[in-house]
Protein backbone atom coordinates (compact mmCIF):
# COMPACT_ATOMS: atom_id res chain seq x y z
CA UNK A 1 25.68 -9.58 20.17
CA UNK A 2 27.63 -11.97 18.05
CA UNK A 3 26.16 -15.95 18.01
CA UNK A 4 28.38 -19.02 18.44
CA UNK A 5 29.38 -20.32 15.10
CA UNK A 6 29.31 -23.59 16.36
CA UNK A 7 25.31 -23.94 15.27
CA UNK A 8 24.08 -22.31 11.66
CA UNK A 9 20.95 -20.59 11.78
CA UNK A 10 19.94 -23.27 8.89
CA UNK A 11 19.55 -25.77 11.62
CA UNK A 12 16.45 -24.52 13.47
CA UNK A 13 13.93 -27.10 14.53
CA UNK A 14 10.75 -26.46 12.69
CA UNK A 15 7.51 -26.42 13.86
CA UNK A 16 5.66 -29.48 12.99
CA UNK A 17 1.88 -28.55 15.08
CA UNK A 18 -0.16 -26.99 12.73
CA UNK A 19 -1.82 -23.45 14.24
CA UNK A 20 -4.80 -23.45 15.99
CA UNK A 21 -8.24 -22.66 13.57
CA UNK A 22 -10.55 -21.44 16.47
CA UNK A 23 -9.24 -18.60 18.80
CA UNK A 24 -10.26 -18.94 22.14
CA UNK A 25 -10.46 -15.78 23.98
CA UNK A 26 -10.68 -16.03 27.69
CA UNK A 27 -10.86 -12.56 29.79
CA UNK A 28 -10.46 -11.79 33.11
CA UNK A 29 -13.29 -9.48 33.61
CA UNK A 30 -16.11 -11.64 32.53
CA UNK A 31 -18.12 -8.51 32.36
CA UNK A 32 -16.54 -7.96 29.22
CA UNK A 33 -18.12 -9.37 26.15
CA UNK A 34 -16.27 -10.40 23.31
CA UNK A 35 -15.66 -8.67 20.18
CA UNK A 36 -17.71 -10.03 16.98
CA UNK A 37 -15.61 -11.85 14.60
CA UNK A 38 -15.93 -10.82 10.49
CA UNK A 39 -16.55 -14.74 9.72
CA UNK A 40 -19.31 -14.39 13.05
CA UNK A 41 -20.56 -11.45 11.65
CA UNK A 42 -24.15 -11.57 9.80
CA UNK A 43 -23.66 -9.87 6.20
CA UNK A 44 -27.11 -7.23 5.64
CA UNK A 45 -28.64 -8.34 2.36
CA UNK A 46 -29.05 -5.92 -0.46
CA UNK A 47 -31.76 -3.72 -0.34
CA UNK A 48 -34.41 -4.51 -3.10
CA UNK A 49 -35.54 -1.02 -4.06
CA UNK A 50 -32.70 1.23 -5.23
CA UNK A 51 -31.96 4.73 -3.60
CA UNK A 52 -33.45 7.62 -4.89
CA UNK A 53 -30.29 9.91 -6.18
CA UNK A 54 -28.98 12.36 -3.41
CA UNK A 55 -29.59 16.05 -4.35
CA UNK A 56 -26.01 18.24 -4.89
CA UNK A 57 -24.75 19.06 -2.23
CA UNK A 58 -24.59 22.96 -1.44
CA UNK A 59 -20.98 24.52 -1.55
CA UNK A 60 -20.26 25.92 1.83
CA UNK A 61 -17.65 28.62 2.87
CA UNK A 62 -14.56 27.77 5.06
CA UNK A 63 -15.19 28.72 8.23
CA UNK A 64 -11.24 29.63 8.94
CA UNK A 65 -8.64 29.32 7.28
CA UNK A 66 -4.78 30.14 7.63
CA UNK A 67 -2.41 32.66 6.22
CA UNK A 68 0.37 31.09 4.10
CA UNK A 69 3.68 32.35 2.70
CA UNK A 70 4.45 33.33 -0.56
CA UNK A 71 7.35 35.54 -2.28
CA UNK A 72 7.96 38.47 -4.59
CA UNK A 73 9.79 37.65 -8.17
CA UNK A 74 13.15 37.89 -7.52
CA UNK A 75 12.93 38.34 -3.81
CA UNK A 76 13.61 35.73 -0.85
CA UNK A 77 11.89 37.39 1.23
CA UNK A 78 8.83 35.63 3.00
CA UNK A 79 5.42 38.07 2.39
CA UNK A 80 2.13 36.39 3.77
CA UNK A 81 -0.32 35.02 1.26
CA UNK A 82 -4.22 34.21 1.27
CA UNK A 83 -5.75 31.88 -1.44
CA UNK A 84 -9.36 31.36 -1.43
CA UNK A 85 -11.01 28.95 -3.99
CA UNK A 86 -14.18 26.97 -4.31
CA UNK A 87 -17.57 26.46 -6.05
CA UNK A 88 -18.89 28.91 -3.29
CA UNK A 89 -16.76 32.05 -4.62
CA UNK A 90 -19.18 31.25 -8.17
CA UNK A 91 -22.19 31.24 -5.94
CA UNK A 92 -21.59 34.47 -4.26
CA UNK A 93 -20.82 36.36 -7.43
CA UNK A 94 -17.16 36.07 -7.85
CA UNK A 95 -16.68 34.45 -11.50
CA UNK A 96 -13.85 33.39 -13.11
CA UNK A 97 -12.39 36.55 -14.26
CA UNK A 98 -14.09 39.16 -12.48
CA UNK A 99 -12.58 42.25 -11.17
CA UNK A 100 -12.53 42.46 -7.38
CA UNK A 101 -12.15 45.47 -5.35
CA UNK A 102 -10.33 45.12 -1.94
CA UNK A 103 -10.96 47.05 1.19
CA UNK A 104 -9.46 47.11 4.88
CA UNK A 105 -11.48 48.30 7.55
CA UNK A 106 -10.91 47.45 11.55
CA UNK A 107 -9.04 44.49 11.01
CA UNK A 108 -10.63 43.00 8.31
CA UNK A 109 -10.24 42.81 4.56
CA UNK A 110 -13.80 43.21 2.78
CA UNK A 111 -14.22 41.85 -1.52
CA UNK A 112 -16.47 42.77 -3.56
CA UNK A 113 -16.77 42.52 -6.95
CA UNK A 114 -16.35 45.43 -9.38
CA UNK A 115 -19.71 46.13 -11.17
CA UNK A 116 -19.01 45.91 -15.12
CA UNK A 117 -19.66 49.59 -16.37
């Protein structure tokens, strides 16, 4: 909607009460307590003895995970793609450059790791 251009927006009365410093909540339900403030809340002190380090955490497997999409060089055709990674590929055997061998049995894919010969 278009305003009269009989008064300039430059002419607006300006507020001249300062705001309030203390907020005053007031509820209905005076069951209800009131939410701590930060500047109400105490602040813990620092503990005096430091924490003993935390011991590495163990590398777990995904649980699930989901199928993605990749394609063929010099296709545009969609093919379905799996990508595991992780520290706990290293723990089960599976090194950096290790040969895998890939079965398919009942539904699911089984890898194991080519013993060197």
């Amino acid at each position: 909607m278009r305003r009269s251009p009989s008064r300039s927006t430059s002419a607006r009365k300006r507020v001249t009460v300062p705001p309030p410093t203390e907020v005053v909540w007031r509820s209905l339900d005076p069951s209800i307590q009131p939410r701590p403030y930060l500047e109400r809340t105490p602040v813990p002190e620092p503990r005096a003895e430091p924490r003993t380090p935390r011991r590495p955490g163990r590398p777990r497997a995904p649980q699930q995970c989901t199928v993605g999409y990749g394609y063929y060089p010099d296709s545009h055709q969609r093919i379905p793609t799996l990508r595991l990674r992780g520290r706990w590929l290293e723990q089960l055997g599976f090194a950096i450059g290790s040969k895998l061998h890939i079965r398919q049995r009942d539904g699911e894919l089984v890898i194991s790791v080519v013993d060197p010969r």
